[in-house]
Protein backbone atom coordinates (compact mmCIF):
# COMPACT_ATOMS: atom_id res chain seq x y z
CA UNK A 1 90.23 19.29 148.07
CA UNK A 2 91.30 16.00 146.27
CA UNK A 3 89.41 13.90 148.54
CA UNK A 4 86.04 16.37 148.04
CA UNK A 5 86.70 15.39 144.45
CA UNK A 6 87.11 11.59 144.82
CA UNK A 7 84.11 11.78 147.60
CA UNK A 8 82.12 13.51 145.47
CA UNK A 9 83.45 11.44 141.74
CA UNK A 10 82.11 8.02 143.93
CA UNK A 11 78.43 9.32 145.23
CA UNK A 12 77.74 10.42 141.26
CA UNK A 13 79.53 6.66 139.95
CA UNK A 14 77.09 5.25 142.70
CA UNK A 15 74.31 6.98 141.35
CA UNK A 16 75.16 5.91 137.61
CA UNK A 17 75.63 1.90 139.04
CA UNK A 18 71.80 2.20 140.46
CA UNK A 19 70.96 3.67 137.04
CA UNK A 20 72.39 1.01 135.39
CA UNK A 21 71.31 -1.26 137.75
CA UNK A 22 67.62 -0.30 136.65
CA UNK A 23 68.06 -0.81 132.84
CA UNK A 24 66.16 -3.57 131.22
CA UNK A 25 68.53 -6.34 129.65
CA UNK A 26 67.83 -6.44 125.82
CA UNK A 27 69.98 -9.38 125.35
CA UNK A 28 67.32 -12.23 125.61
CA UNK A 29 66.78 -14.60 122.30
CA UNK A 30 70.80 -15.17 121.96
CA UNK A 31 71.73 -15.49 125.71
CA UNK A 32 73.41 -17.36 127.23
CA UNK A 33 72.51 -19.23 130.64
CA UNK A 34 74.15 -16.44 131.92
CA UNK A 35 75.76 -13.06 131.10
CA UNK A 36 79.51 -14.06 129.25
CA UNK A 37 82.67 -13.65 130.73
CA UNK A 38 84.37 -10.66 128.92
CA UNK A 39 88.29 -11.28 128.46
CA UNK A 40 90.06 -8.57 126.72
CA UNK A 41 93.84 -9.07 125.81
CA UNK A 42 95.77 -6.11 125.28
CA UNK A 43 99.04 -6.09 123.60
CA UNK A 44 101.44 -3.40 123.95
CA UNK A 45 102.81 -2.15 120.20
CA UNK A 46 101.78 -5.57 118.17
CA UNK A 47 101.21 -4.58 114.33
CA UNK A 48 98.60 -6.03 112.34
CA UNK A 49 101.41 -7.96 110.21
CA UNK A 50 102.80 -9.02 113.07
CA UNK A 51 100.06 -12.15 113.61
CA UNK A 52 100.71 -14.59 111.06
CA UNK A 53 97.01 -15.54 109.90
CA UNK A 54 96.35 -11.99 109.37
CA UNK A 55 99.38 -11.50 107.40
CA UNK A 56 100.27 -14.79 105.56
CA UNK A 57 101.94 -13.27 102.50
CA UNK A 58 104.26 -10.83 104.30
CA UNK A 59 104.31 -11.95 108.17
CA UNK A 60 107.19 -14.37 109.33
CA UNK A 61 106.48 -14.75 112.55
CA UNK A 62 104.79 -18.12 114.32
CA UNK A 63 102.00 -17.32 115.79
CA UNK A 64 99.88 -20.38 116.72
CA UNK A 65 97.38 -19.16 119.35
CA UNK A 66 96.56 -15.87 117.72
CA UNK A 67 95.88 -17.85 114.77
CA UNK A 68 93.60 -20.10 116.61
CA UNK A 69 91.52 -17.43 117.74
CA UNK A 70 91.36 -16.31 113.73
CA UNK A 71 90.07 -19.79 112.83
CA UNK A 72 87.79 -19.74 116.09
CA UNK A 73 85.97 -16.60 115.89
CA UNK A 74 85.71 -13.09 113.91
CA UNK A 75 88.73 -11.12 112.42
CA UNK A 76 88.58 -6.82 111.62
CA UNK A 77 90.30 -5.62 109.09
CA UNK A 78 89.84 -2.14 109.72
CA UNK A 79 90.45 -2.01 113.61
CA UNK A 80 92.05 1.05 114.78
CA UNK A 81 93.04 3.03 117.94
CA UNK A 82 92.02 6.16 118.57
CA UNK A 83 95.61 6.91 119.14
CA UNK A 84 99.36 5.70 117.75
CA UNK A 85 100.48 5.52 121.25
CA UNK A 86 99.43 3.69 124.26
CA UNK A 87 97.96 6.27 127.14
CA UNK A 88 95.49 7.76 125.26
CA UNK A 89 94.28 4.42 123.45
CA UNK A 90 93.99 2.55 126.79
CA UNK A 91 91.67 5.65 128.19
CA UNK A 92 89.67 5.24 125.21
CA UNK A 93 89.48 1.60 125.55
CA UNK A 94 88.15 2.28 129.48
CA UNK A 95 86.05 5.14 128.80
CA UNK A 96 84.76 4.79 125.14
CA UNK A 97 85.58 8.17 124.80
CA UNK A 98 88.49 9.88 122.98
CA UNK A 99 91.66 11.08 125.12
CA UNK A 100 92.33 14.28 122.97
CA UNK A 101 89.16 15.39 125.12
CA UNK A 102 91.34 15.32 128.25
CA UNK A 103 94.32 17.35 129.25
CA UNK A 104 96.09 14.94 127.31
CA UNK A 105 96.87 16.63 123.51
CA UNK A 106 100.02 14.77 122.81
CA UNK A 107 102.57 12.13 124.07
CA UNK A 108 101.90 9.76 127.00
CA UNK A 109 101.55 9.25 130.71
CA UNK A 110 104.56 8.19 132.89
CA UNK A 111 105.27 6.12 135.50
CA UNK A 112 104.00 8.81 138.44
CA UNK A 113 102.02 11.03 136.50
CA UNK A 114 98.77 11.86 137.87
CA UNK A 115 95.52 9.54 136.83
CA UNK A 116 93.93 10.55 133.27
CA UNK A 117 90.40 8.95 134.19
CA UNK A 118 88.12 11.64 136.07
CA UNK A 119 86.89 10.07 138.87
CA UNK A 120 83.46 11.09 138.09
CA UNK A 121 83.66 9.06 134.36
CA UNK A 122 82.05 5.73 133.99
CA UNK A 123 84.32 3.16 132.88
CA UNK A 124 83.57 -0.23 131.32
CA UNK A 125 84.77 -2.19 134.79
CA UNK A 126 82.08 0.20 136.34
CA UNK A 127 79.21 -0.24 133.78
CA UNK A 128 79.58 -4.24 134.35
CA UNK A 129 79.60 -4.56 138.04
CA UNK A 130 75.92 -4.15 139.00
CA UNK A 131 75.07 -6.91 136.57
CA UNK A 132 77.36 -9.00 138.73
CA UNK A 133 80.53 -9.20 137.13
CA UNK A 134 83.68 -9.43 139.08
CA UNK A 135 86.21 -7.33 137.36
CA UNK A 136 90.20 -7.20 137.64
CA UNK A 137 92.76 -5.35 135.64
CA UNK A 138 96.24 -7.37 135.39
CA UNK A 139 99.23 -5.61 133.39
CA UNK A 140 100.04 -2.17 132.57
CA UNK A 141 97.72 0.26 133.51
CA UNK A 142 99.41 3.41 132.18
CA UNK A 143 96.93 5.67 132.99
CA UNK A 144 98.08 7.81 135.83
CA UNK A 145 98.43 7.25 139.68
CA UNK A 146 98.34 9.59 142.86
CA UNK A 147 101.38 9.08 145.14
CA UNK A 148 102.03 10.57 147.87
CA UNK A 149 103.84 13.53 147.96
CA UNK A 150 103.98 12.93 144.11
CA UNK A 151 106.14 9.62 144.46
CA UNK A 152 109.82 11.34 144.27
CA UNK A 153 110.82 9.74 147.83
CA UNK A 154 111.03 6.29 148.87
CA UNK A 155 108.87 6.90 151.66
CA UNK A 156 106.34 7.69 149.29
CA UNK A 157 105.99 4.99 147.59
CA UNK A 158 105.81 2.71 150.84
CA UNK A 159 102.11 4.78 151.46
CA UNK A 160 99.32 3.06 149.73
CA UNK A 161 98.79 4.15 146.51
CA UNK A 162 95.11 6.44 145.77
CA UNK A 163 93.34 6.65 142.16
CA UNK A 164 94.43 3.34 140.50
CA UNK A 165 92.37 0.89 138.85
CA UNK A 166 90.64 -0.37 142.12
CA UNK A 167 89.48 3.61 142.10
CA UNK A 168 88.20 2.99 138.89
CA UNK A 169 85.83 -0.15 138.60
CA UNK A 170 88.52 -2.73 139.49
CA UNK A 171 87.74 -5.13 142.28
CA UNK A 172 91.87 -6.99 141.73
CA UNK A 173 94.51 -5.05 140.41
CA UNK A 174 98.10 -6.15 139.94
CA UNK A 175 100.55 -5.15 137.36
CA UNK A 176 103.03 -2.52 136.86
CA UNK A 177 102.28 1.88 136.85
CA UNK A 178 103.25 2.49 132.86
CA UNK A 179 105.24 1.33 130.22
CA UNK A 180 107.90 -1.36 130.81
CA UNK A 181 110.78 0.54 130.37
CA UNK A 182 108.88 3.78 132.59
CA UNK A 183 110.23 3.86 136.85
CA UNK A 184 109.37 3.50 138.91
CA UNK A 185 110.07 -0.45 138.51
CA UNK A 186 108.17 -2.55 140.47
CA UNK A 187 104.66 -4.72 141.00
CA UNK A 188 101.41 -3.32 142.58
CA UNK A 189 98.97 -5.03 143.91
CA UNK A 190 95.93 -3.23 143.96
CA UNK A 191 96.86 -0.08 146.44
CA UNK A 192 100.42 -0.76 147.01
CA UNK A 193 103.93 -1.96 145.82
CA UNK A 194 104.42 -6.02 146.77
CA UNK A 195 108.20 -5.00 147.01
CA UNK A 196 109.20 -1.21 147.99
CA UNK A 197 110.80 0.71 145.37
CA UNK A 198 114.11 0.93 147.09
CA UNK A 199 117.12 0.92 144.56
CA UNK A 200 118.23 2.63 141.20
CA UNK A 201 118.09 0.51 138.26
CA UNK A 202 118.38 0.90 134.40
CA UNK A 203 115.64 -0.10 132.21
CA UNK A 204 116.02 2.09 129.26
CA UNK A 205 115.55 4.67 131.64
CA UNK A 206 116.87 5.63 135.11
CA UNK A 207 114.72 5.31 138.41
CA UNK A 208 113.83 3.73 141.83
CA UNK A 209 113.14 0.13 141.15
CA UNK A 210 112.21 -3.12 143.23
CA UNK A 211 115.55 -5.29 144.25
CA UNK A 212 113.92 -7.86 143.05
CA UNK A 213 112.39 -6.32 140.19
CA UNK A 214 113.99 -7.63 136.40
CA UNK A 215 112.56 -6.83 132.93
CA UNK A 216 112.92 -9.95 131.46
CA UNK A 217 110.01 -11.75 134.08
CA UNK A 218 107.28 -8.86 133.47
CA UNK A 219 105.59 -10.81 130.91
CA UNK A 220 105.95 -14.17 132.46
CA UNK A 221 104.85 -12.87 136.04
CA UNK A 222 101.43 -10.94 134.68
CA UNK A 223 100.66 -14.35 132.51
CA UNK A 224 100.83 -16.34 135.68
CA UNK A 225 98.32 -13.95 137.73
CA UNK A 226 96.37 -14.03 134.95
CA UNK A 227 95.81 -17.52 134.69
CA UNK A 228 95.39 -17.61 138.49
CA UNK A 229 93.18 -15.15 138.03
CA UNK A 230 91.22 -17.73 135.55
CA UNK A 231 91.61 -20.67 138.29
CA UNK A 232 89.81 -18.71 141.18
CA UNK A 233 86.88 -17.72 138.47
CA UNK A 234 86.64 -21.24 137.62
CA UNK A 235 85.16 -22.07 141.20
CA UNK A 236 82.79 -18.95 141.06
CA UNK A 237 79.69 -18.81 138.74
CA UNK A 238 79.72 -15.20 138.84
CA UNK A 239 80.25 -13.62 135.55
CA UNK A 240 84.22 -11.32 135.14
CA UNK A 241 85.83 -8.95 132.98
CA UNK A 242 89.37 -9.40 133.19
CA UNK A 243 91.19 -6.42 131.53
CA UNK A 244 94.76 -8.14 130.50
CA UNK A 245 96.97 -4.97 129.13
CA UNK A 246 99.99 -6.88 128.49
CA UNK A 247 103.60 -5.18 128.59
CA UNK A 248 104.64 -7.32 125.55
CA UNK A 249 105.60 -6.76 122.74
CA UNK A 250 107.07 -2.85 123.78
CA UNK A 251 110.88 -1.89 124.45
CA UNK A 252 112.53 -3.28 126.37
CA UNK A 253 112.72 -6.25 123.91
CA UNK A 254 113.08 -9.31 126.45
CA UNK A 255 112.34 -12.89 125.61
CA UNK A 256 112.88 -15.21 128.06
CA UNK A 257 115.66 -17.64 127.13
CA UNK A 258 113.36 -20.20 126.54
CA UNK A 259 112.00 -18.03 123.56
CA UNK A 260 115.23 -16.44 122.27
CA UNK A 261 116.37 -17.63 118.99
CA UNK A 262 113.04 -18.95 117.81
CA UNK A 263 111.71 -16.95 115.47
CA UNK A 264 114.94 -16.73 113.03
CA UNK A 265 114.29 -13.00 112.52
CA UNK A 266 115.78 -10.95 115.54
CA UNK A 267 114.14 -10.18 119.42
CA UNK A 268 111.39 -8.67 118.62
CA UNK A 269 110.27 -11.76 116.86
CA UNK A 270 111.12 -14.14 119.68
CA UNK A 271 109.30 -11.15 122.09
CA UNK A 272 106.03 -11.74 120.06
CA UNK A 273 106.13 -15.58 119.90
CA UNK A 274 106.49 -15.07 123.42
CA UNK A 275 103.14 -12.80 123.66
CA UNK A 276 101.75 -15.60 121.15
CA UNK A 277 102.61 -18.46 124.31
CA UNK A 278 101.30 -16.13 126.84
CA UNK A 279 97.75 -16.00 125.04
CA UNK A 280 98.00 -19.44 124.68
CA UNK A 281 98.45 -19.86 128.45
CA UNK A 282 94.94 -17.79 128.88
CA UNK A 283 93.46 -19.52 126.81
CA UNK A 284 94.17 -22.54 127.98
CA UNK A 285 93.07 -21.83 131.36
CA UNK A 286 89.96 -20.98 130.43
CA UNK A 287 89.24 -24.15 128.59
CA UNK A 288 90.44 -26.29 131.97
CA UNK A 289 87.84 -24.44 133.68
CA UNK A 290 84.72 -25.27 130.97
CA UNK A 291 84.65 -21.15 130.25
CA UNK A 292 85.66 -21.01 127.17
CA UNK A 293 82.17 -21.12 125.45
CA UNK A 294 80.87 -18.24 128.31
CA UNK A 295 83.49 -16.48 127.64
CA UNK A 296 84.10 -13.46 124.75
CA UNK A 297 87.45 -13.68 124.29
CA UNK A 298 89.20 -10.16 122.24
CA UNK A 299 92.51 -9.70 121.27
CA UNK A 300 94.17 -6.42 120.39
CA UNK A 301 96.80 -4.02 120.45
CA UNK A 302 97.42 -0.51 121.66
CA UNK A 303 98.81 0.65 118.31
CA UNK A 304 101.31 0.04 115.47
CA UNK A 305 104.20 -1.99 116.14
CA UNK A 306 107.03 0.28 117.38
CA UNK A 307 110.50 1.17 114.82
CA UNK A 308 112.16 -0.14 118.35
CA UNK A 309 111.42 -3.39 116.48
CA UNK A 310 114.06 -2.93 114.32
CA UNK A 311 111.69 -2.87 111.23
CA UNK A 312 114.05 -2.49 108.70
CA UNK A 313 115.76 -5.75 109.76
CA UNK A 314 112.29 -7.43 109.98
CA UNK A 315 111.46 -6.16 106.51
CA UNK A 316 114.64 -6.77 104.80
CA UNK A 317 114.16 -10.85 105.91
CA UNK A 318 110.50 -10.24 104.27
CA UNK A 319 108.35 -9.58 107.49
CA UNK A 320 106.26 -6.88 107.41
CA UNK A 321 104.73 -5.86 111.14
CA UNK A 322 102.10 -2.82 109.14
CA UNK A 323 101.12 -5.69 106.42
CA UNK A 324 100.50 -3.08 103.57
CA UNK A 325 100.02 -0.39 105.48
CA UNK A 326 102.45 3.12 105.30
CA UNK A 327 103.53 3.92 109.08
CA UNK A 328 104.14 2.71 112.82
CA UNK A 329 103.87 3.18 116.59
CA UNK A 330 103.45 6.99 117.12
CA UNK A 331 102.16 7.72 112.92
CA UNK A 332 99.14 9.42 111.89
CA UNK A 333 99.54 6.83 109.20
CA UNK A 334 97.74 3.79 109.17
CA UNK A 335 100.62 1.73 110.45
CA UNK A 336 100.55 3.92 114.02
CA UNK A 337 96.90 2.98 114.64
CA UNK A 338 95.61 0.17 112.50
CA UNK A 339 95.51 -3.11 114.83
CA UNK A 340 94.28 -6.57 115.06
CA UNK A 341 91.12 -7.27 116.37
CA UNK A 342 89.88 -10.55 116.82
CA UNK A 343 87.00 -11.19 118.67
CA UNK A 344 86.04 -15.48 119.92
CA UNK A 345 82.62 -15.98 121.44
CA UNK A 346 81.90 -19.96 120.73
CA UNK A 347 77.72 -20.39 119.57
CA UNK A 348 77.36 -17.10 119.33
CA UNK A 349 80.45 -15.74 116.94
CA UNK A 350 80.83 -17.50 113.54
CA UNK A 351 84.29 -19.17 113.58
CA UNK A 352 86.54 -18.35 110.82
CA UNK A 353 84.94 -15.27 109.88
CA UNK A 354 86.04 -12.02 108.78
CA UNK A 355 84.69 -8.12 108.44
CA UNK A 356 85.77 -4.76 107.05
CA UNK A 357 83.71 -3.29 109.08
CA UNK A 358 85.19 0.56 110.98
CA UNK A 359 85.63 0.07 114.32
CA UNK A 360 87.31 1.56 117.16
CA UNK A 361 88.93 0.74 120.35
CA UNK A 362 86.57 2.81 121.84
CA UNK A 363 84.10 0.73 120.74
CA UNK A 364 84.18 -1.98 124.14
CA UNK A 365 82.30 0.27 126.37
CA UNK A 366 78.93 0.58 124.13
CA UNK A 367 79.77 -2.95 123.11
CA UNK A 368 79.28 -4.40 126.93
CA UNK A 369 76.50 -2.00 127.63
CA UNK A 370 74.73 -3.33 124.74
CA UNK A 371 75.95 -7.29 125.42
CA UNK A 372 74.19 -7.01 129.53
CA UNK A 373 71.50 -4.66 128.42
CA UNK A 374 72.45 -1.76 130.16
CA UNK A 375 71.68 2.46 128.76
CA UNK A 376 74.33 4.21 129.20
CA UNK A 377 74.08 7.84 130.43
CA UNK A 378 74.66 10.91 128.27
CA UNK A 379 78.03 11.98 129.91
CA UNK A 380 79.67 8.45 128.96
CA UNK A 381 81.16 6.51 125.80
CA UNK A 382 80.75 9.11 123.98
CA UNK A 383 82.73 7.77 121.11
CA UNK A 384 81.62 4.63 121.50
CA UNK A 385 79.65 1.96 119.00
CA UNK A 386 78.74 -1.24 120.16
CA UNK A 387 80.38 -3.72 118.02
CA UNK A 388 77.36 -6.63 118.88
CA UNK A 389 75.46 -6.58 116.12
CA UNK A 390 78.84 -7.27 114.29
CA UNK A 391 79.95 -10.43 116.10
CA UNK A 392 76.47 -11.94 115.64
CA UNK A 393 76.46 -11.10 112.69
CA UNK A 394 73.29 -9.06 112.93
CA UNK A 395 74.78 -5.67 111.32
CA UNK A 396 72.71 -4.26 108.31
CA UNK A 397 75.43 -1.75 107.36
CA UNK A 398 78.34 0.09 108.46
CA UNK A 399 78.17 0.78 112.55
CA UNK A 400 80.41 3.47 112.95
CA UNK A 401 80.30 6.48 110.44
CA UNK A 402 83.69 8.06 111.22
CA UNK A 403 86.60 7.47 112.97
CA UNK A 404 88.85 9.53 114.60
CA UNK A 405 93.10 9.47 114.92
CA UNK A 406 95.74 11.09 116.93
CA UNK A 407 99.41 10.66 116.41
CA UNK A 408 101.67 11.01 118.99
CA UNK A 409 101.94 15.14 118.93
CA UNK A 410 99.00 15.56 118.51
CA UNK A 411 98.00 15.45 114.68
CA UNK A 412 94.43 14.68 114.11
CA UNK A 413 93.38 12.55 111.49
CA UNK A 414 89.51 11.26 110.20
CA UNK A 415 88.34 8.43 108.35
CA UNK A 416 85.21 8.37 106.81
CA UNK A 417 83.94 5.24 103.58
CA UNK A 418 86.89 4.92 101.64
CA UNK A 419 88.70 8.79 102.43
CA UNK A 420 91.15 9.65 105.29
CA UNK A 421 91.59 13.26 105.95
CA UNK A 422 95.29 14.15 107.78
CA UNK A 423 95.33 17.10 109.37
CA UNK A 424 99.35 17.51 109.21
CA UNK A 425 101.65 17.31 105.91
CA UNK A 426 104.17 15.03 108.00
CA UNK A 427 103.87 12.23 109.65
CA UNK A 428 102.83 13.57 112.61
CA UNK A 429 105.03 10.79 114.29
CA UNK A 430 109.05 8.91 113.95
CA UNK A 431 108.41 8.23 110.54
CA UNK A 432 109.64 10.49 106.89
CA UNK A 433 108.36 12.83 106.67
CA UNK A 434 109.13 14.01 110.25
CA UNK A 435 107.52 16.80 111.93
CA UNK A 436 109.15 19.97 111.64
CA UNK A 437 111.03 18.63 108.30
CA UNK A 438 110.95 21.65 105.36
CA UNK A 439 107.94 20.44 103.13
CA UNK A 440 109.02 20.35 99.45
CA UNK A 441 107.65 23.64 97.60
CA UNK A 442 103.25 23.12 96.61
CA UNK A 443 103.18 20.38 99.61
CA UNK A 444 99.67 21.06 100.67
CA UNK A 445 99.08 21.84 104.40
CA UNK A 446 97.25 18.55 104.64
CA UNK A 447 96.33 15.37 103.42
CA UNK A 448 93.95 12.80 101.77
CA UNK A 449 93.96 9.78 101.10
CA UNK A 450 91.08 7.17 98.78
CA UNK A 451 92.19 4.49 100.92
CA UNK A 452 90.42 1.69 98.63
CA UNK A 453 92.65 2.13 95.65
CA UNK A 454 95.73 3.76 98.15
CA UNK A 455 96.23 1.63 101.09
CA UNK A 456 99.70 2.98 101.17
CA UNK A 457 98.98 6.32 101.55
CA UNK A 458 101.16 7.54 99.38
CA UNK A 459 98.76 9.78 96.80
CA UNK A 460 98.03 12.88 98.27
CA UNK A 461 94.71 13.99 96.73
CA UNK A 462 94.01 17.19 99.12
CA UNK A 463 94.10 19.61 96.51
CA UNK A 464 92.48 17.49 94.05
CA UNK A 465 89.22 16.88 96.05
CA UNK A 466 88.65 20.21 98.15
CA UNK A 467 84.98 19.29 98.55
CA UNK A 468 86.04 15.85 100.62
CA UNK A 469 88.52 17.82 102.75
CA UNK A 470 86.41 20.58 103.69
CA UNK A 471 83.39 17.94 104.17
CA UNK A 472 85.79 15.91 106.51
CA UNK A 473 87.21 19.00 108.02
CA UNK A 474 83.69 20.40 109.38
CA UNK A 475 82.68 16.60 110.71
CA UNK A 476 85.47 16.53 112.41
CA UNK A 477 85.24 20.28 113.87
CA UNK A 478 81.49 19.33 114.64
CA UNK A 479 82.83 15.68 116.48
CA UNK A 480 85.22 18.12 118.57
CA UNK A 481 82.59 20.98 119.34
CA UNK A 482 79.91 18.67 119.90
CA UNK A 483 81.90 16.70 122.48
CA UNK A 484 80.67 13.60 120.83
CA UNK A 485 81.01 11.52 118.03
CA UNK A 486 78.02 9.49 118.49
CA UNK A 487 73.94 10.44 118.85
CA UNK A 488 73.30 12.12 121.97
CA UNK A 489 73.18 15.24 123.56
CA UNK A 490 76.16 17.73 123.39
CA UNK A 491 78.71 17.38 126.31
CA UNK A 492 81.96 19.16 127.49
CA UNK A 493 85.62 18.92 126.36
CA UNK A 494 88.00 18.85 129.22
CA UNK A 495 89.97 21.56 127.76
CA UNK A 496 90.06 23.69 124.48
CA UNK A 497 90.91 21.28 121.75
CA UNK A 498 92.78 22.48 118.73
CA UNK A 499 92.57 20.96 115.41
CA UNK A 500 94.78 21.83 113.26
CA UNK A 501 97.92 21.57 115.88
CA UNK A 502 100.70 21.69 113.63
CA UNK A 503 100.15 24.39 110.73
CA UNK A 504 96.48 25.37 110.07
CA UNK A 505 95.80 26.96 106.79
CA UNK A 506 94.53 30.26 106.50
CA UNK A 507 91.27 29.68 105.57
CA UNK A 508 88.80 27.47 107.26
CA UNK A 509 88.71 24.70 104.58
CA UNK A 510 90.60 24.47 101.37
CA UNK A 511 87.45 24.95 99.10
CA UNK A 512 87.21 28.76 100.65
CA UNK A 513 90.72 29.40 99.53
């Protein structure tokens, strides 16, 4: 019956491709001789105050190449992730569509869980390649795998590996299954391990593991594919997307003992001038090649920089990985899902420029449709804005309305102008107030937040403004009923979605009290 599935998930992808294939390419005055290379870097649990040019006041950490791509092209300041943790932010990256329409409500994927991407959903690998792009994924893919007899035996693992990212719009894959510190430990290279799975090892957690398989030379290992990746694209006038989800800088904290020491802080600082160097190294290889000025070039992060950090330490020695923002990795708060975004696209992107502008991570799939002229169907990206008019700085107002959080278990929150609507009186994550923590006495069952006078988040005006909950409440029941958040016709949830996961009041919205 799986295979039926996957048969039948390829004939309606090849149907969508000719679709696609058909469109009429809008962009003509601006173009290029050809249609731009499309890098995206990915970092895994960077904060915003972690990169120093976005953060010069309260960030202590060097971070040269980061910076360069601040002075080079277009900065966000309100960049988020549809999620405080990485699965269901790196399906919305793929998919332009939010994850908390999948089977997924809470938490994350692990190392053999079974894929999150339908194979029947477009993703952004698979919108680009009939307008001739060559697309690989290099890094941490984290989005679910099938192996054989679900991957518990060695002998499993040695069969070649079904529904990874060459299933999904990839033509190269290598990289590792899930987090860093996640078994089972070892490279893949696009349908099977380059070293079997063989021993036990100890990487924060216990599982089968590659002999020759060591923490520390993840980062430096997916940098050099990467730029080899660059080298073979130099020779080949075909347009790529290379997807670069880096493993850096998440648990385990491992700088390289070239990098250990440097920052002055602790590990986590040397781990993300490390990250820093590997950009660096990308960029760098695209510039040997002449791509640099055919190539968009985005930077990112899957969410909030992670407590694992040791923040306190950071913040006592005055760095501050949130900037001003309340929260981290796995918060509904801002700090769990506010990120950098900065976006480098030479002639086309004004250098040294920066915008307020609401985005979301989601945001890349209407944003390439839009950037090769392609429509995209009804049943895709449906959370998705295209960010183009932004970069070339062609935007007459806001692009995206609303956007929509999820912490790690599952709290929802919604951000609309200058009011965010929690629905969860905690934090919904591993920050105070923790979930399940006794609320003082009158604590409201929710909360909201006038974001441009309370970037902390630390005045709750719920009960003070009923009308703005209740209004944020119903757009955000409509985004989940409707199946979309953007124009279009209505489509399907996966499953049942709840709102209000943790605590729903008794009414529908607290004006009706």
């Amino acid at each position: 019956m799986k295979n039926e599935y996957r048969q039948l998930g390829a004939v309606v992808l090849t149907c969508v491709a000719l679709w696609l294939a058909c469109s009429t390419p809008s962009f003509a005055a601006d173009a290029a001789p050809r249609l731009p290379n499309v890098v995206y870097v990915l970092c895994d649990d960077l904060g915003y105050g972690d990169v120093q040019a976005l953060n010069p006041q309260r960030g202590k950490i060097a971070t040269p190449n980061i910076d360069r791509l601040v002075s080079q092209g277009m900065s966000f300041t309100e960049a988020h992730s549809g999620s405080s943790v990485c699965t269901p932010t790196r399906y919305g990256i793929l998919t332009g569509r939010y994850a908390w329409r999948t089977r997924l409500q809470q938490g994350v994927l692990f190392g053999l869980s079974p894929p999150l991407i339908d194979p029947s959903r477009l993703t952004v690998a698979q919108l680009l390649k009939p307008y001739g792009y060559h697309t690989a994924c290099i890094g941490k893919w984290h989005l679910g795998m099938t192996f054989a007899g679900g991957g518990k035996k060695i002998s499993d693992l040695a069969k070649p590996i079904q529904d990874g990212p060459i299933t999904r719009g990839f033509d190269y894959y290598f990289g590792i299954t899930a987090s860093l510190d996640m078994p089972p430990f070892a490279y893949i290279e696009n349908d099977h391990f380059t070293e079997l799975p063989s021993v036990q090892k100890h990487i924060v957690r216990t599982g089968l593991a590659a002999p020759g398989f060591e923490a520390v030379d993840v980062l430096p290992t997916i940098t050099k594919k990467a730029v080899e990746y660059i080298d073979a694209r130099g020779a080949d006038h075909r347009p790529f997307f290379l997807y670069l989800p880096l493993s850096s800088p998440h648990a385990p904290i491992v700088p390289t003992k070239a990098w250990q020491g440097k920052s002055g802080l602790n590990v986590y600082g040397d781990f993300v001038m490390q990250t820093d160097a590997a950009l660096g190294e990308v960029l760098a290889s695209l510039d040997k090649h002449g791509l640099a000025d055919d190539t968009l070039v985005i930077f990112t992060s899957d969410n909030g920089c992670s407590p694992v950090a040791n923040v306190a330490e950071l913040e006592k020695k005055g760095h501050f990985p949130s900037e001003s923002r309340r929260g981290y990795k796995a918060d509904i708060f801002d700090g769990g899902h506010r990120i950098p975004f900065i976006a480098r696209w030479p002639q086309h992107i004004k250098p040294g420029t920066k915008t307020d502008q609401l985005i979301c991570l989601t945001d890349l799939m209407a944003t390439c449709a839009e950037l090769v002229g392609a429509r995209l169907p009804e049943n895709s990206a449906e959370d998705s804005v295209s960010l183009l008019p932004v970069l070339l700085d062609k935007a007459d107002g806001p692009r995206r309305d609303a956007a929509v959080h999820h912490s790690i278990n599952g709290s929802f929150a919604i951000r609309q102008g200058k009011w965010k609507l929690e629905l969860c009186n905690d934090s919904g994550g591993w920050s105070a107030p923790l979930p399940g923590s006794r609320p003082a006495p009158g604590t409201p069952p929710a909360q909201l937040y006038d974001m441009s006078k309370d970037i902390g988040e630390r005045a709750n005006e719920y009960q003070q403004h009923p009308e703005v909950a209740a209004r944020l409440t119903d757009l955000l029941q409509k985004f989940i009923a409707d199946g979309r958040s953007t124009p279009g016709s209505p489509q399907k949830n996966d499953v049942n979605v709840k709102m209000w996961k943790h605590g729903e009041p008794n009414s529908k919205s607290p004006e009706k009290k």
